[in-house]
C-alpha atoms as a PDB file:
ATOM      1  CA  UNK A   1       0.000   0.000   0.000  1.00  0.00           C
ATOM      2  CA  UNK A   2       1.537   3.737  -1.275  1.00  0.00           C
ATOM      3  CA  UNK A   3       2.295   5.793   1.580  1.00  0.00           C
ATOM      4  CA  UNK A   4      -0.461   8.921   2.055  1.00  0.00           C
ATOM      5  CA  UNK A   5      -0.813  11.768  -0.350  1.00  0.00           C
ATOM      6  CA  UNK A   6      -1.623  15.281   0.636  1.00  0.00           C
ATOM      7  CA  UNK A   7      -2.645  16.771  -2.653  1.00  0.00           C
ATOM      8  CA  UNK A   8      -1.300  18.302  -6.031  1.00  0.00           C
ATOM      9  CA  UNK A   9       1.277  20.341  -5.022  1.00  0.00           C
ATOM     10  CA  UNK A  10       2.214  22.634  -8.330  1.00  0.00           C
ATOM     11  CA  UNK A  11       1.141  22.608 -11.616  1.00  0.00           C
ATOM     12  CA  UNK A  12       4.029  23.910 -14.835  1.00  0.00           C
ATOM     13  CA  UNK A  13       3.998  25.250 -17.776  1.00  0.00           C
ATOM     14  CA  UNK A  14       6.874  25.971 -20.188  1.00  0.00           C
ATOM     15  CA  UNK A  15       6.022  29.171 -22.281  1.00  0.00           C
ATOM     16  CA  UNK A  16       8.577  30.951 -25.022  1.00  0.00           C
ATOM     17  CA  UNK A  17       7.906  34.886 -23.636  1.00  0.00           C
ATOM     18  CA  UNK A  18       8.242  34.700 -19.826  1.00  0.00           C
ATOM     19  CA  UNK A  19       7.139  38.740 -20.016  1.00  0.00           C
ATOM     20  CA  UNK A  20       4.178  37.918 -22.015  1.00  0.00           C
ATOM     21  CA  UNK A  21       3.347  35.147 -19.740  1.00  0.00           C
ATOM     22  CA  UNK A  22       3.429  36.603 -16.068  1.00  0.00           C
ATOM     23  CA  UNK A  23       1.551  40.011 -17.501  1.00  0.00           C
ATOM     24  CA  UNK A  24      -1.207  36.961 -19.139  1.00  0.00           C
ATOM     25  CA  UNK A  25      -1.029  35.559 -15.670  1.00  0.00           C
ATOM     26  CA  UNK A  26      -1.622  38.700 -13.676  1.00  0.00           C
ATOM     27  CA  UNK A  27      -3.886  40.479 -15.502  1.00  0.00           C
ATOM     28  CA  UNK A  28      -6.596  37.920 -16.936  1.00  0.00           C
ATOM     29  CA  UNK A  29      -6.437  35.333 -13.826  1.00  0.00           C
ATOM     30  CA  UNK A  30      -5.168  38.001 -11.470  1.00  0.00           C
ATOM     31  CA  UNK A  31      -2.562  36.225  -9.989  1.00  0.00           C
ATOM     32  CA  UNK A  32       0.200  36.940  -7.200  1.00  0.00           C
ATOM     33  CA  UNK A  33       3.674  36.272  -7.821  1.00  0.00           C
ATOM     34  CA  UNK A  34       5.439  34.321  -5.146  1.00  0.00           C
ATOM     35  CA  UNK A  35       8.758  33.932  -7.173  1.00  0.00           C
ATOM     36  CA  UNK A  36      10.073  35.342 -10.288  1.00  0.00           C
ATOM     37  CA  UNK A  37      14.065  35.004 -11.988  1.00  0.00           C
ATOM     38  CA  UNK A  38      14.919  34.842 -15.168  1.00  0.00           C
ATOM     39  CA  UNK A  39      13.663  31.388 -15.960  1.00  0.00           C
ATOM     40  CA  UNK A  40      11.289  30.685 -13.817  1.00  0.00           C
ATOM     41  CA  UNK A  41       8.199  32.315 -11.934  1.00  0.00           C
ATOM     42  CA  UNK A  42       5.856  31.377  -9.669  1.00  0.00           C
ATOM     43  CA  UNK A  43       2.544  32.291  -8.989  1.00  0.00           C
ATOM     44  CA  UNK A  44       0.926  31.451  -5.424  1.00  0.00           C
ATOM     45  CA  UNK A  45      -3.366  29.615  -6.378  1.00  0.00           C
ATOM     46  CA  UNK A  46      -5.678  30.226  -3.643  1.00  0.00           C
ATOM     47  CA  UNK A  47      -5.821  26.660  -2.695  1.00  0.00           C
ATOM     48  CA  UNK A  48      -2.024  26.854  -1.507  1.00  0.00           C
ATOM     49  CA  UNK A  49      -0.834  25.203  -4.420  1.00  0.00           C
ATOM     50  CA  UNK A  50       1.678  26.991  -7.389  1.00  0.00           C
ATOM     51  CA  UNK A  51       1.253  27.496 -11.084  1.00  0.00           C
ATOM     52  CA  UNK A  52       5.015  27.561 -12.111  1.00  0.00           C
ATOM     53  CA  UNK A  53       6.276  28.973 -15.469  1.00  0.00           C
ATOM     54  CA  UNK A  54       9.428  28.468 -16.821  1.00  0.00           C
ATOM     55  CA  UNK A  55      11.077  29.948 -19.966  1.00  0.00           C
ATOM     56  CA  UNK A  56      10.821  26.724 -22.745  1.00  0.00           C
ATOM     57  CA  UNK A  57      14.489  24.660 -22.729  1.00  0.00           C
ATOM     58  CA  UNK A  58      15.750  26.647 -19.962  1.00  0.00           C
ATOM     59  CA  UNK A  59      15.072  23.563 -17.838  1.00  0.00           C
ATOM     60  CA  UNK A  60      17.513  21.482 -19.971  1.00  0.00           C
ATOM     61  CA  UNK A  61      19.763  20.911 -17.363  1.00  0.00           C
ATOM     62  CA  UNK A  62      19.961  19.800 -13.959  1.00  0.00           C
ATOM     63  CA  UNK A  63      19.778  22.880 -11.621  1.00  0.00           C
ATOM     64  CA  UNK A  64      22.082  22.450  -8.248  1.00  0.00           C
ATOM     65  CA  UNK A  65      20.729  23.997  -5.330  1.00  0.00           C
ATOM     66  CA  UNK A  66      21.940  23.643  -1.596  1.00  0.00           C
ATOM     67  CA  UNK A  67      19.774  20.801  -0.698  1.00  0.00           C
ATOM     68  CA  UNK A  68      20.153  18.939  -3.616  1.00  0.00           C
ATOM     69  CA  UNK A  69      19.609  18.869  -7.617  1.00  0.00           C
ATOM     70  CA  UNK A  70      16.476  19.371  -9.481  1.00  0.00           C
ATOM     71  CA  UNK A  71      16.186  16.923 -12.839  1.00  0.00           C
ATOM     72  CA  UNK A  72      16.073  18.145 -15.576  1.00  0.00           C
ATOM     73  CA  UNK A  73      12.577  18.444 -17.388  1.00  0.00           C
ATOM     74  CA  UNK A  74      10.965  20.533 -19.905  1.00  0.00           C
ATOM     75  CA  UNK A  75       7.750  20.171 -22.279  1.00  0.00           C
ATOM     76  CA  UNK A  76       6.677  21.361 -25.997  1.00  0.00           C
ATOM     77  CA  UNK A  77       3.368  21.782 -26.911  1.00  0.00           C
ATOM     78  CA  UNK A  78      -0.095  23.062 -25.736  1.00  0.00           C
ATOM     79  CA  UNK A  79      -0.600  21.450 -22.626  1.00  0.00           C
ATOM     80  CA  UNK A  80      -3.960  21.046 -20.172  1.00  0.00           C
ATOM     81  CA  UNK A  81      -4.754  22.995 -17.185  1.00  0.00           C
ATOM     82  CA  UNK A  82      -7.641  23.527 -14.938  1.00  0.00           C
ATOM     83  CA  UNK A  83      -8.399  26.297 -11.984  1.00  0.00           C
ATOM     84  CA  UNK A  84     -11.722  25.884 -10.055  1.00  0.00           C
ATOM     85  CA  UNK A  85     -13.959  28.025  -9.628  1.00  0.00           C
ATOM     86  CA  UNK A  86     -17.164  28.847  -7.675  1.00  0.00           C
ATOM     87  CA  UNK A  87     -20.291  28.242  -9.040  1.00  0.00           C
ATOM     88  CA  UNK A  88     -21.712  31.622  -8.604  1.00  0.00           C
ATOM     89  CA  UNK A  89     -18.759  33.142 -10.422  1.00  0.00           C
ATOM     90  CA  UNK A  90     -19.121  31.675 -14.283  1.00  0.00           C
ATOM     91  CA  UNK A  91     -21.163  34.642 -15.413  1.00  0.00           C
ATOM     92  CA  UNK A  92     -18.918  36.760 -14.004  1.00  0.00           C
ATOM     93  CA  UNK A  93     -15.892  34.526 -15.569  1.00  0.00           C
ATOM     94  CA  UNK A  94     -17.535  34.980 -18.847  1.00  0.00           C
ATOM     95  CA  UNK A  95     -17.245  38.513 -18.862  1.00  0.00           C
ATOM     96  CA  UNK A  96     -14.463  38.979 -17.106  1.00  0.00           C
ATOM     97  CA  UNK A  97     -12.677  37.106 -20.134  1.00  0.00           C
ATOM     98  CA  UNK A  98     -14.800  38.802 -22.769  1.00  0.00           C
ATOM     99  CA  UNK A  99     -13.652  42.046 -20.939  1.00  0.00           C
ATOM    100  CA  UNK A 100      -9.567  40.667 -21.501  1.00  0.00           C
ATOM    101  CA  UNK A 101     -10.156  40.101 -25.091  1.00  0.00           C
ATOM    102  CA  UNK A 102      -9.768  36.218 -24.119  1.00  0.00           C
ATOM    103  CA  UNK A 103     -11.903  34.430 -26.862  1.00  0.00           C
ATOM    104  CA  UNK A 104     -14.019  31.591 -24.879  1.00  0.00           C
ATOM    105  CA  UNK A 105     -12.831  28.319 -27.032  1.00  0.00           C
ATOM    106  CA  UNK A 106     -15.550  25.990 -25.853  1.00  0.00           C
ATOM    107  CA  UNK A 107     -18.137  26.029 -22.527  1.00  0.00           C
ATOM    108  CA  UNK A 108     -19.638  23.165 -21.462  1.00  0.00           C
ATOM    109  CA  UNK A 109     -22.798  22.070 -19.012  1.00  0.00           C
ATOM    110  CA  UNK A 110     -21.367  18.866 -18.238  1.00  0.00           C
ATOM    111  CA  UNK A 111     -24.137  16.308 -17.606  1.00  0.00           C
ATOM    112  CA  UNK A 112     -26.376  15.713 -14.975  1.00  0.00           C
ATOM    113  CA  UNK A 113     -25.811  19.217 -13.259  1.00  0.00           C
ATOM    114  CA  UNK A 114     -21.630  17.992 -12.627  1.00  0.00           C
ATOM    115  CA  UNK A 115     -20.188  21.310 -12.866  1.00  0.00           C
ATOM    116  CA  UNK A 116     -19.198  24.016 -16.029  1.00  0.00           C
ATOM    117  CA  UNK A 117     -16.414  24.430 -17.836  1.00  0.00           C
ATOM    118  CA  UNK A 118     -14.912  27.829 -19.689  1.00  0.00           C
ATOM    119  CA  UNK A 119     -11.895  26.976 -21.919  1.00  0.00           C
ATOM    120  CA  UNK A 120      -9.717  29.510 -23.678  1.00  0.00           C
ATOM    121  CA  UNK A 121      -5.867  29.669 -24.438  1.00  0.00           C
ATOM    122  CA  UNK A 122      -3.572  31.207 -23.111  1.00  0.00           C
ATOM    123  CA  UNK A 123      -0.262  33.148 -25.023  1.00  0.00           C
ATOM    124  CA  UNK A 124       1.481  30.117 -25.648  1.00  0.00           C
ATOM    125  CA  UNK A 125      -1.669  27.905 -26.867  1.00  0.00           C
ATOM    126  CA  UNK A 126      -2.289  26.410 -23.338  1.00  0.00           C
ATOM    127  CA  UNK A 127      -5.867  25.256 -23.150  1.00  0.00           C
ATOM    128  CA  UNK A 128      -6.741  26.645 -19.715  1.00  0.00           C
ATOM    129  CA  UNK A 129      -9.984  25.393 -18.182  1.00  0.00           C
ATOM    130  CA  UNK A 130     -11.973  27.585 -15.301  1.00  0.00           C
ATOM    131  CA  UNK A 131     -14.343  24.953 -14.199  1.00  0.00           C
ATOM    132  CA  UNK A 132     -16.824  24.382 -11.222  1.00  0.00           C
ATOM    133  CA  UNK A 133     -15.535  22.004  -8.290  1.00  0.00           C
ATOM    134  CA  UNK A 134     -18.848  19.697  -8.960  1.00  0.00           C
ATOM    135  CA  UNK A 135     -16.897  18.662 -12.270  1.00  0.00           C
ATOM    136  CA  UNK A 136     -15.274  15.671 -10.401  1.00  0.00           C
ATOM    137  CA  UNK A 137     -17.875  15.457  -7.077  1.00  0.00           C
ATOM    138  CA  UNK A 138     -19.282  11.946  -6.826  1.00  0.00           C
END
């Protein structure tokens, strides 16, 4: 038996215009930045987790740091991403979007009353989801 979890810790992306990126980040999402260097920032959810960016290929190598060295890793590609969201706040998602020029790529009213989904992209092609914690309720 696998020892216990305690949750998703962070969530990364790997974009080609950090700049572009953290003002994406900030602005449409409004989003608070807990870390930011040259190849790397982080930006602190609400649910104590991190959505970490780093600058595509700058990951290449392994990165030594006092306690120890980080693999390397990187990733190419749109990738998948989801933030919840309350389910008072989709109208006010919608046009909060709609007011950042972010085009709305697909909604759904998943069956059965299990939540809604808003997905749009972000600067890199991301497919970002804001969707309704009843999405995976049981």
């Amino acid at each position: 038996m696998a020892p216990p979890l305690s949750g998703l810790l962070e969530t990364c992306l790997y974009v080609e215009d950090m700049e572009r990126a953290k003002r994406f980040y900030r602005e449409v999402l409004g989003l608070a930045t807990l870390l930011e260097e040259e190849r790397i920032t982080v930006f602190r959810m609400p649910d104590n987790t991190v959505l970490i960016l780093f600058s595509r290929g700058s990951t290449l190598e392994p990165v030594e740091t006092p306690g120890g060295m980080i693999p390397p890793h990187d990733g190419g590609g749109p990738a998948h991403f989801a933030i919840g969201i309350p389910v008072d706040s989709v109208d006010a998602w919608r046009r909060h979007l709609r007011d950042c020029e972010v085009e709305i790529e697909s909604e759904i009213a998943w069956p059965k009353g299990r939540g809604h989904s808003l997905y749009f992209r972000d600067p890199d092609g991301h497919a970002a989801e804001l969707a309704t914690r009843e999405l995976w309720v049981r």
